[in-house]
C-alpha atoms as a PDB file:
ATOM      1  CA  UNK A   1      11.916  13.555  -1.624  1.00  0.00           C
ATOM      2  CA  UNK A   2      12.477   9.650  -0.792  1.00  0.00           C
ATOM      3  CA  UNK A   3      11.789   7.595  -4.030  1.00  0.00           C
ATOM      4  CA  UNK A   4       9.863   4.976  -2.330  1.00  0.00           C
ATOM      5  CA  UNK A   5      11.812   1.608  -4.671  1.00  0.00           C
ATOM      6  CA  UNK A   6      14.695   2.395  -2.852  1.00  0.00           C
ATOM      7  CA  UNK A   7      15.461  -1.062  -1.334  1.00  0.00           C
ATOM      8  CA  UNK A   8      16.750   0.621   1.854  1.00  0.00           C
ATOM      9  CA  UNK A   9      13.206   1.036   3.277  1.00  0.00           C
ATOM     10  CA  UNK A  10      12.403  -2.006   5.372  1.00  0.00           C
ATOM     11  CA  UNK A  11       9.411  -3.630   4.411  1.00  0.00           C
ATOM     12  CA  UNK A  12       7.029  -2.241   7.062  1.00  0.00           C
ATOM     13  CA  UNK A  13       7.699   1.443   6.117  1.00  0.00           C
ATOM     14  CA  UNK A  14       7.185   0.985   2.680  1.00  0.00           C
ATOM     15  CA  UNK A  15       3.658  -1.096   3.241  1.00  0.00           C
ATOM     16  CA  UNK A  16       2.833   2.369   5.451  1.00  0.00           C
ATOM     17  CA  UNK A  17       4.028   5.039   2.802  1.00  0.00           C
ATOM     18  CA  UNK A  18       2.171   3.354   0.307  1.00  0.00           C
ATOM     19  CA  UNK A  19      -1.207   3.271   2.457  1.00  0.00           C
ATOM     20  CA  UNK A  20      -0.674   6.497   3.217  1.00  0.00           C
ATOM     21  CA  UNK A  21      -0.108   7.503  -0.536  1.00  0.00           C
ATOM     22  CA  UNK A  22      -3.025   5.790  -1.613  1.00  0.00           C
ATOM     23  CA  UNK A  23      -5.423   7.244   0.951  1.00  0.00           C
ATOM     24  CA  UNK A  24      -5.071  10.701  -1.017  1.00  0.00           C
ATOM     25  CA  UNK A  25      -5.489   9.761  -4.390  1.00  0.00           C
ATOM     26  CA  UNK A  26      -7.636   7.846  -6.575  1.00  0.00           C
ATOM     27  CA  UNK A  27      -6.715   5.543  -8.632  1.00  0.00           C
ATOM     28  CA  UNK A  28      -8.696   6.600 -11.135  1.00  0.00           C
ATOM     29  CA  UNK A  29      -7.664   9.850 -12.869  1.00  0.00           C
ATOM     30  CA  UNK A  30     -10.666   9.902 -15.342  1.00  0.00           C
ATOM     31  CA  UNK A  31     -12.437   7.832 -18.252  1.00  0.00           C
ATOM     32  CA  UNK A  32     -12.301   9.433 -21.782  1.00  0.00           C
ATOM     33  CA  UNK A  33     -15.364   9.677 -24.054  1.00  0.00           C
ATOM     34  CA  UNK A  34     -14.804   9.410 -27.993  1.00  0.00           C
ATOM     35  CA  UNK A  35     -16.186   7.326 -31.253  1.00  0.00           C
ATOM     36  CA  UNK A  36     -14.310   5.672 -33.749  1.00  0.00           C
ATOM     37  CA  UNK A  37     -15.159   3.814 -36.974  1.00  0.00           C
ATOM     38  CA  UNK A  38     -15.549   0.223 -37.554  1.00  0.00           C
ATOM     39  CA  UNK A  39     -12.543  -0.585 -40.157  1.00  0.00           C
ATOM     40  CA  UNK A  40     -14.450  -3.590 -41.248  1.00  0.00           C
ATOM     41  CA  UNK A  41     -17.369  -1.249 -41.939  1.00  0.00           C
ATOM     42  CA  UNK A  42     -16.864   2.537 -41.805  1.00  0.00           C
ATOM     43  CA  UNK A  43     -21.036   2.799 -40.959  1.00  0.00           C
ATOM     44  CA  UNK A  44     -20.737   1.075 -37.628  1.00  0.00           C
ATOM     45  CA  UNK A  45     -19.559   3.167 -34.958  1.00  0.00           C
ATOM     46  CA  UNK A  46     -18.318   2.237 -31.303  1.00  0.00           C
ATOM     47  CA  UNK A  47     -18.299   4.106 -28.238  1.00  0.00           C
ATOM     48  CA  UNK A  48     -14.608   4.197 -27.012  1.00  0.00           C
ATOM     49  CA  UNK A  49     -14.067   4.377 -22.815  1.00  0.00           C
ATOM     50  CA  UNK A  50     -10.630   4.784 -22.250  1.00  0.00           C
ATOM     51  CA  UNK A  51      -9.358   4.710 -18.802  1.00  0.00           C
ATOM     52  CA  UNK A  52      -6.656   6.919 -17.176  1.00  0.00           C
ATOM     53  CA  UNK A  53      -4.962   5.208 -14.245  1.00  0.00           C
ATOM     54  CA  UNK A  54      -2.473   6.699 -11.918  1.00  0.00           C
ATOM     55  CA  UNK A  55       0.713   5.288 -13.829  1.00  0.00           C
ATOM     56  CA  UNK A  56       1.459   2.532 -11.371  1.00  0.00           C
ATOM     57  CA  UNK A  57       2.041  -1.440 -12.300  1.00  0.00           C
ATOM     58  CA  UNK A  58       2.183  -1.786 -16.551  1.00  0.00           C
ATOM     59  CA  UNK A  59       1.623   2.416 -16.940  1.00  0.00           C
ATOM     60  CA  UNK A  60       4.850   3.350 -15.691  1.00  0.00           C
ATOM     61  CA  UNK A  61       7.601   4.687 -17.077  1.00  0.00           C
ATOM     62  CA  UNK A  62      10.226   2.961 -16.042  1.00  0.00           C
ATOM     63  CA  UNK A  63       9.852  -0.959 -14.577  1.00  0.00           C
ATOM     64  CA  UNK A  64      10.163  -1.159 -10.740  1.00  0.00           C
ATOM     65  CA  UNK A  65      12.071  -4.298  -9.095  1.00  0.00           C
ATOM     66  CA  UNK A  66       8.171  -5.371  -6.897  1.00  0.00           C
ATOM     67  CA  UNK A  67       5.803  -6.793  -8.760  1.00  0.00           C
ATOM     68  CA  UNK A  68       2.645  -4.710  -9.363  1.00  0.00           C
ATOM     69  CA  UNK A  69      -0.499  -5.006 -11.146  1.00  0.00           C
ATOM     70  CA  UNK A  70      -3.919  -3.326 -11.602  1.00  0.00           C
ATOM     71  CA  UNK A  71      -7.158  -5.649 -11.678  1.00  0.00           C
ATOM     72  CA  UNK A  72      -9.775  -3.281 -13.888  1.00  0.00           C
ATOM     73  CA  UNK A  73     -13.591  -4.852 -13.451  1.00  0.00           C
ATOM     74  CA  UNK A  74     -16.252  -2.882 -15.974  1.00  0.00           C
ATOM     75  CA  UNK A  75     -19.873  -2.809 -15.617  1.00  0.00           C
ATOM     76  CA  UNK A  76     -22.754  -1.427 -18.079  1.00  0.00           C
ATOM     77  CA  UNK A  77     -26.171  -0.714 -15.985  1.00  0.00           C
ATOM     78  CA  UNK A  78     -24.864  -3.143 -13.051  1.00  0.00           C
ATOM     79  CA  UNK A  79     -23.671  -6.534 -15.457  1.00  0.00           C
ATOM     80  CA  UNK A  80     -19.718  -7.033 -15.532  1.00  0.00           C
ATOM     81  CA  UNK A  81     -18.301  -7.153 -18.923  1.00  0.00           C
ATOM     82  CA  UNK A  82     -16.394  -9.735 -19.147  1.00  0.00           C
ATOM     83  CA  UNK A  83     -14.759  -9.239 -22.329  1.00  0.00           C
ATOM     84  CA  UNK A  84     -13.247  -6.046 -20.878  1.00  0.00           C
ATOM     85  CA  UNK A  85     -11.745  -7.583 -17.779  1.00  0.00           C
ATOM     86  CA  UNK A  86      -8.497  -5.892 -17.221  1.00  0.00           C
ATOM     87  CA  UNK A  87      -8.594  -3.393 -20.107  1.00  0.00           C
ATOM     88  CA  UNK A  88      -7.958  -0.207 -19.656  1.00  0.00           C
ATOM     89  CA  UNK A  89     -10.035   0.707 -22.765  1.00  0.00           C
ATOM     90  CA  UNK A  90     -13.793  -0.774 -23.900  1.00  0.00           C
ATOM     91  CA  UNK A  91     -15.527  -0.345 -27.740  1.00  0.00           C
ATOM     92  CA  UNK A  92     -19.179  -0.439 -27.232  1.00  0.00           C
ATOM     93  CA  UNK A  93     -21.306  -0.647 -30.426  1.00  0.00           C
ATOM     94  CA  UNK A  94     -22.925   2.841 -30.582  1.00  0.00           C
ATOM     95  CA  UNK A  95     -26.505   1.117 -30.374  1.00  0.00           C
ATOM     96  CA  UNK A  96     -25.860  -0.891 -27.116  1.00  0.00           C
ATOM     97  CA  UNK A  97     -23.748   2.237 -25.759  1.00  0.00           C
ATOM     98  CA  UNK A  98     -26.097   4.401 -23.808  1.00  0.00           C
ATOM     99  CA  UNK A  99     -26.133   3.989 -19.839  1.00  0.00           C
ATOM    100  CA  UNK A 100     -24.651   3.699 -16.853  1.00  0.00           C
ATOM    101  CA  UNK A 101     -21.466   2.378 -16.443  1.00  0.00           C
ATOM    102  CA  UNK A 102     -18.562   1.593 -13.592  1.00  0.00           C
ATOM    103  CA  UNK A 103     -15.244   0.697 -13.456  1.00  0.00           C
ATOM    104  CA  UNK A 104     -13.652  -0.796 -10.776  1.00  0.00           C
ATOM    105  CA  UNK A 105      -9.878  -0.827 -10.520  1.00  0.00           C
ATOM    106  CA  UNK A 106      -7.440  -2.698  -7.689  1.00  0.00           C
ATOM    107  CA  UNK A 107      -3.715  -1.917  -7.556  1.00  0.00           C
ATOM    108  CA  UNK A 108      -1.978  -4.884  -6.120  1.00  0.00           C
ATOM    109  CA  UNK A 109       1.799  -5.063  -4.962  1.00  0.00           C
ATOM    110  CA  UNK A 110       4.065  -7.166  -3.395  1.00  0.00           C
ATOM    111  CA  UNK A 111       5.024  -4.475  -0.644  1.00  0.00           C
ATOM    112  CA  UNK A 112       1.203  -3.941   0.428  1.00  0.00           C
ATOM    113  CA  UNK A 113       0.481  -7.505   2.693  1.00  0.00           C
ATOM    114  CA  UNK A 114      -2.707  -6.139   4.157  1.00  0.00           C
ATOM    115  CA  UNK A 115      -5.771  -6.034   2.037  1.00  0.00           C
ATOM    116  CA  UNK A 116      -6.982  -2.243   2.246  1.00  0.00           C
ATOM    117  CA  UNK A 117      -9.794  -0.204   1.047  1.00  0.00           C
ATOM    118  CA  UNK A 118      -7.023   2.441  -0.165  1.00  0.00           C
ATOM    119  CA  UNK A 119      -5.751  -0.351  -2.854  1.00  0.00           C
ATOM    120  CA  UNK A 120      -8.918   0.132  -4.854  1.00  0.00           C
ATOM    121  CA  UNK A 121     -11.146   2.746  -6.330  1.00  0.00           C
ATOM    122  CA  UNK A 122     -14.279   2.713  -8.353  1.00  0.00           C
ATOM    123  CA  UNK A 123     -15.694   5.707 -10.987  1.00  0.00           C
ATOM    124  CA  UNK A 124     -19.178   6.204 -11.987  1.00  0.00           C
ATOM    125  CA  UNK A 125     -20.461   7.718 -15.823  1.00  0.00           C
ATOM    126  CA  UNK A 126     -23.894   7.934 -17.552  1.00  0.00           C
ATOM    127  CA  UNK A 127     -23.234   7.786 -21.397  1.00  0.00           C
ATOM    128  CA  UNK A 128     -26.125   9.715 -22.191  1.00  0.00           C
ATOM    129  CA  UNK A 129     -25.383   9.459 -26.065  1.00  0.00           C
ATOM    130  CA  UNK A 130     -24.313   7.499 -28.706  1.00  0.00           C
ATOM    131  CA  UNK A 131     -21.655   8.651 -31.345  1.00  0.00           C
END
């Protein structure tokens, strides 16, 4: 198999293998429901969303010579949460926890020019309990 950072692709092949890529995956491999304690006070509990992402941009393994990045937009029952802007990971208080939430995630790279559906993906989840 090609590895697709091999610099001997010209620039319009790569832009189409990674469109083509991308149009058969999601971004978005799941979101992982736990709890953890408060270490300020072990009564308060949070709801923990953590966010598994295809391991592109800062997940990989091993840094690529493009520059890549993921934009990551959350949303509880349709507001954005701003303090959870690109973070992979969110700590709701288990109170305020409960409902519906979306995530929105954009991979961005300097060998995709053309904006594209394919670039982004977006998962739905109902926490239907607290901790």
């Amino acid at each position: 198999m090609r590895t697709v950072t091999n610099p001997n692709l010209c620039h319009e092949c790569l832009e189409t293998l990674w469109l083509t890529f991308l149009e058969q995956v999601s971004l978005i491999d799941g979101v992982t429901e736990s709890c953890i304690s408060s270490s300020v006070d072990p009564s308060s509990k949070f709801k923990v969303l953590t966010l598994d992402l295809i391991p592109l941009a800062g997940q990989r393994m091993s840094a690529v010579d493009a520059q890549e990045s993921y934009s990551i937009t959350w949303r509880k029952d349709g507001q954005i949460l701003r303090d959870f802007t690109n973070h992979t990971g969110i700590e709701v208080p288990e109170g305020d926890s409960i409902g519906s939430y979306d995530v929105h995630v954009k991979f961005a790279t300097e060998d995709v020019r053309v904006s594209s559906p394919v670039m982004e993906s977006t998962l739905e989840l109902e926490v239907k309990e607290g901790c």
